[in-house]
C-alpha atoms as a PDB file:
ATOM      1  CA  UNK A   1      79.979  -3.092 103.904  1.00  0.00           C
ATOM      2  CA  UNK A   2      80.368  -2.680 100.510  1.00  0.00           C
ATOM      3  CA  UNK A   3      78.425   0.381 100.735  1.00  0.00           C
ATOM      4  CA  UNK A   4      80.164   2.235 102.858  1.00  0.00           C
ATOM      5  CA  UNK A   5      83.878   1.902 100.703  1.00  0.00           C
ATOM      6  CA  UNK A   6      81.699   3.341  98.291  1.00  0.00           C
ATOM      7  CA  UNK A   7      80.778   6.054 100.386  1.00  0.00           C
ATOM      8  CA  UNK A   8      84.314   6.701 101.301  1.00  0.00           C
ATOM      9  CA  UNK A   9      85.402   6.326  98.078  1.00  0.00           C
ATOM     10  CA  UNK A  10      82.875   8.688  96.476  1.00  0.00           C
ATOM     11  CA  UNK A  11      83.993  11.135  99.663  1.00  0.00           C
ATOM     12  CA  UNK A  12      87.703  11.104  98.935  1.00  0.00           C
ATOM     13  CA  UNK A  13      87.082  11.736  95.104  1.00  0.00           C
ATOM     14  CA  UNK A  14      84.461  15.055  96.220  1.00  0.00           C
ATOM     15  CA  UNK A  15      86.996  16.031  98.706  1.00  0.00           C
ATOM     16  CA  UNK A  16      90.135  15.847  95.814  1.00  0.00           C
ATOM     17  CA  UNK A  17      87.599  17.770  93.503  1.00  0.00           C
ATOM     18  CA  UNK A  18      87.290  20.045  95.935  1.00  0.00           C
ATOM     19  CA  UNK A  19      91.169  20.475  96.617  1.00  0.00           C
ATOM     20  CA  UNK A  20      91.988  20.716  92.972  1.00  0.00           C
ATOM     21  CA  UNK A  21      89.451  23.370  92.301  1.00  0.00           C
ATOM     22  CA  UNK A  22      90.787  24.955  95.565  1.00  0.00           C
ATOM     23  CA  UNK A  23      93.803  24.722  93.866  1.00  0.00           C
ATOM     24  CA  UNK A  24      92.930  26.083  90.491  1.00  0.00           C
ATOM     25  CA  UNK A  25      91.255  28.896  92.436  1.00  0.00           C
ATOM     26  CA  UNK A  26      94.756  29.722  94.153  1.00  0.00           C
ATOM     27  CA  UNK A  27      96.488  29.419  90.663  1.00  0.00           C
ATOM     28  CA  UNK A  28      94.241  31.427  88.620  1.00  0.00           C
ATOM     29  CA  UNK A  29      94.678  34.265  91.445  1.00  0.00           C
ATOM     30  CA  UNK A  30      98.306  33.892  91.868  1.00  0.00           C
ATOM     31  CA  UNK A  31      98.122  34.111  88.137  1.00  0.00           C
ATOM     32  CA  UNK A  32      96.041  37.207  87.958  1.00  0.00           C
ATOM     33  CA  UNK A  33      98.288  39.349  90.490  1.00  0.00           C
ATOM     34  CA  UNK A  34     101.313  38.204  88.171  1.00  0.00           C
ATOM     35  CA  UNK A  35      99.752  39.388  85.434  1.00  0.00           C
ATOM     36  CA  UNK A  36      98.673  42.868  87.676  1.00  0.00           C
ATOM     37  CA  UNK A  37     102.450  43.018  88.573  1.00  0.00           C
ATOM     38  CA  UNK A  38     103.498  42.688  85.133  1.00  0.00           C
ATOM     39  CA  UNK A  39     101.632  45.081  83.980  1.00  0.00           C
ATOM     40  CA  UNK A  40     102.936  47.869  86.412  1.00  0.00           C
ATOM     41  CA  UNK A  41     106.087  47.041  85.699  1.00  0.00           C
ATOM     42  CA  UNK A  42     105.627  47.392  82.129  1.00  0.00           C
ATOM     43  CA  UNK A  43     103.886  50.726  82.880  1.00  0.00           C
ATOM     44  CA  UNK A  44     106.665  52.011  84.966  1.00  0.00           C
ATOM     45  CA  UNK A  45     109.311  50.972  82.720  1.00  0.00           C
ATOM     46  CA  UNK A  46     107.469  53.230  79.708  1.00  0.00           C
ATOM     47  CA  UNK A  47     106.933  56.034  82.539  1.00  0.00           C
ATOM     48  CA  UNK A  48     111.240  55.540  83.247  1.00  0.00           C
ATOM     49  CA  UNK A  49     111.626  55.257  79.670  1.00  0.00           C
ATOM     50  CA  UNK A  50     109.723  58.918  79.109  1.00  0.00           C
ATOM     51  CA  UNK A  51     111.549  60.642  81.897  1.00  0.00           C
ATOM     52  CA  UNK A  52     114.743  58.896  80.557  1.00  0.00           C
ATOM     53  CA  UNK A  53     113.798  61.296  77.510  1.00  0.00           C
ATOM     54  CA  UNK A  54     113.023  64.221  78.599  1.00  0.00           C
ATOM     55  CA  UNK A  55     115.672  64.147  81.170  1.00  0.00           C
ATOM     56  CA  UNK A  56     118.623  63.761  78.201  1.00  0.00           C
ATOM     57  CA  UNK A  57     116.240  66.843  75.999  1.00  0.00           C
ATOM     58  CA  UNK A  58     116.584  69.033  78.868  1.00  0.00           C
ATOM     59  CA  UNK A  59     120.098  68.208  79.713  1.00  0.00           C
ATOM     60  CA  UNK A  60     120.481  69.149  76.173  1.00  0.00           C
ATOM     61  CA  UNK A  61     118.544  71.998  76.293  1.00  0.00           C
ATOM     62  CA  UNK A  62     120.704  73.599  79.197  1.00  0.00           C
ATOM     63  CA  UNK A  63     123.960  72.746  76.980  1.00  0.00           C
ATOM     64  CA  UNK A  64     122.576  74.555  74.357  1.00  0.00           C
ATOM     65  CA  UNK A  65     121.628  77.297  76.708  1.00  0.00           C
ATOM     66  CA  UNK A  66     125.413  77.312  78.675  1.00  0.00           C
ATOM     67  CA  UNK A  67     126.443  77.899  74.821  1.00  0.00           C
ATOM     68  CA  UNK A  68     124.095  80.718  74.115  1.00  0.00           C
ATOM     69  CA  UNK A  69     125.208  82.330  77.246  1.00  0.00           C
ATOM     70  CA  UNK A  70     129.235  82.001  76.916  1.00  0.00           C
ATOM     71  CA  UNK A  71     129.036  83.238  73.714  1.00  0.00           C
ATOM     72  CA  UNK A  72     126.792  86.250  74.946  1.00  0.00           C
ATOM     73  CA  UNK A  73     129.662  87.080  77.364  1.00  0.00           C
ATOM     74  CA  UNK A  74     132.284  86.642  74.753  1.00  0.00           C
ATOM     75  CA  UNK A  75     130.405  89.407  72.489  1.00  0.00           C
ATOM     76  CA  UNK A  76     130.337  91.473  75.395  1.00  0.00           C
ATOM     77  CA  UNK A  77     133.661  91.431  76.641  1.00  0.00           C
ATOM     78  CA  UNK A  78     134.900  91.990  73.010  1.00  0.00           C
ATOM     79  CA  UNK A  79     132.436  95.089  72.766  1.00  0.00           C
ATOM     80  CA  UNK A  80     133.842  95.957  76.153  1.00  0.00           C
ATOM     81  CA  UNK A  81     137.128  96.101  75.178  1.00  0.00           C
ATOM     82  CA  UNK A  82     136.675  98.172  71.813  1.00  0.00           C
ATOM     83  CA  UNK A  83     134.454 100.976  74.193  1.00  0.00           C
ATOM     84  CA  UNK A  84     137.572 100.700  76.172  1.00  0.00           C
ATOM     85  CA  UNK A  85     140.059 101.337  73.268  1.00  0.00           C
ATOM     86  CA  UNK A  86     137.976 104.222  72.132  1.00  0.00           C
ATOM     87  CA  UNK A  87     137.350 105.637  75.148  1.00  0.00           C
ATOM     88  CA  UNK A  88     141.975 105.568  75.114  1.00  0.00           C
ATOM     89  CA  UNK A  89     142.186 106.814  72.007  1.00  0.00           C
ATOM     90  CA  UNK A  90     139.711 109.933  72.159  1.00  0.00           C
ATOM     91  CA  UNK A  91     141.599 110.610  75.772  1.00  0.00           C
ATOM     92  CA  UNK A  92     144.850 110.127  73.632  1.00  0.00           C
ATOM     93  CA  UNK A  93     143.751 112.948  71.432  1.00  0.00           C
ATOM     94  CA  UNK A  94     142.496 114.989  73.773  1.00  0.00           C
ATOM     95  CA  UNK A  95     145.706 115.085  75.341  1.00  0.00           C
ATOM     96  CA  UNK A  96     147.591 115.601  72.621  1.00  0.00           C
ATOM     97  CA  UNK A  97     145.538 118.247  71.600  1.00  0.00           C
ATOM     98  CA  UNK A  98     146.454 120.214  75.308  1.00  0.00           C
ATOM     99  CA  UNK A  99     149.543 119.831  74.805  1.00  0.00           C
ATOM    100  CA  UNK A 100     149.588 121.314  71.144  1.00  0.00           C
ATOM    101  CA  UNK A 101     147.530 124.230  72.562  1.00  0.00           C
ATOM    102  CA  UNK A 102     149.835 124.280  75.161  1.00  0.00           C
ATOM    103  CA  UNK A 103     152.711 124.471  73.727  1.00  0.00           C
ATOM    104  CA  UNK A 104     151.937 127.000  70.639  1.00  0.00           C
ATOM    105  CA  UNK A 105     150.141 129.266  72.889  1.00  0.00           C
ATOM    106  CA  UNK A 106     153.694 129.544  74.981  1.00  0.00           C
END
């Protein structure tokens, strides 16, 4: 009778190796997919980080680029304005210069 305690005893003890390397099994994989998941996170948060940065330089770039243009428009409306006053004046002195002909040729 002894015997077979022993046997039941040795049993138990194999069958609560084998649940706590069952265990350890589970653990070391639960571990490894944390550390998998970690590790994409990490990678996306450098791939947000890099868009992050390249969004705010071309954000900047199209500021820059807004500028550029408004002042382009600026110098044209200003050299659209003196072509204008010329174009007055010499119509100005042609007219005036009509009239004088006109008027010394009555």
């Amino acid at each position: 009778m002894p015997q077979q305690s022993t046997l039941n005893g040795s049993d138990l003890s194999d069958q609560l190796t084998e649940n706590i390397k069952q265990q350890e099994s589970t653990l070391e994989n639960t571990l490894n997919q944390i550390q998998q998941k970690d590790s994409d996170l990490r990678n996306k948060i450098q791939r947000s980080i890099m868009q992050q940065r390249e969004i705010d330089y071309k954000q900047k770039l199209i500021e820059t680029r807004n500028r550029m243009l408004q002042l382009s428009q600026e110098k044209n409306m200003y050299k659209s304005k003196v072509i204008y006053t010329l174009l007055a004046v010499v119509m100005l002195l042609t007219i005036i210069i009509l009239a004088i002909y006109i008027y010394f040729n009555k």
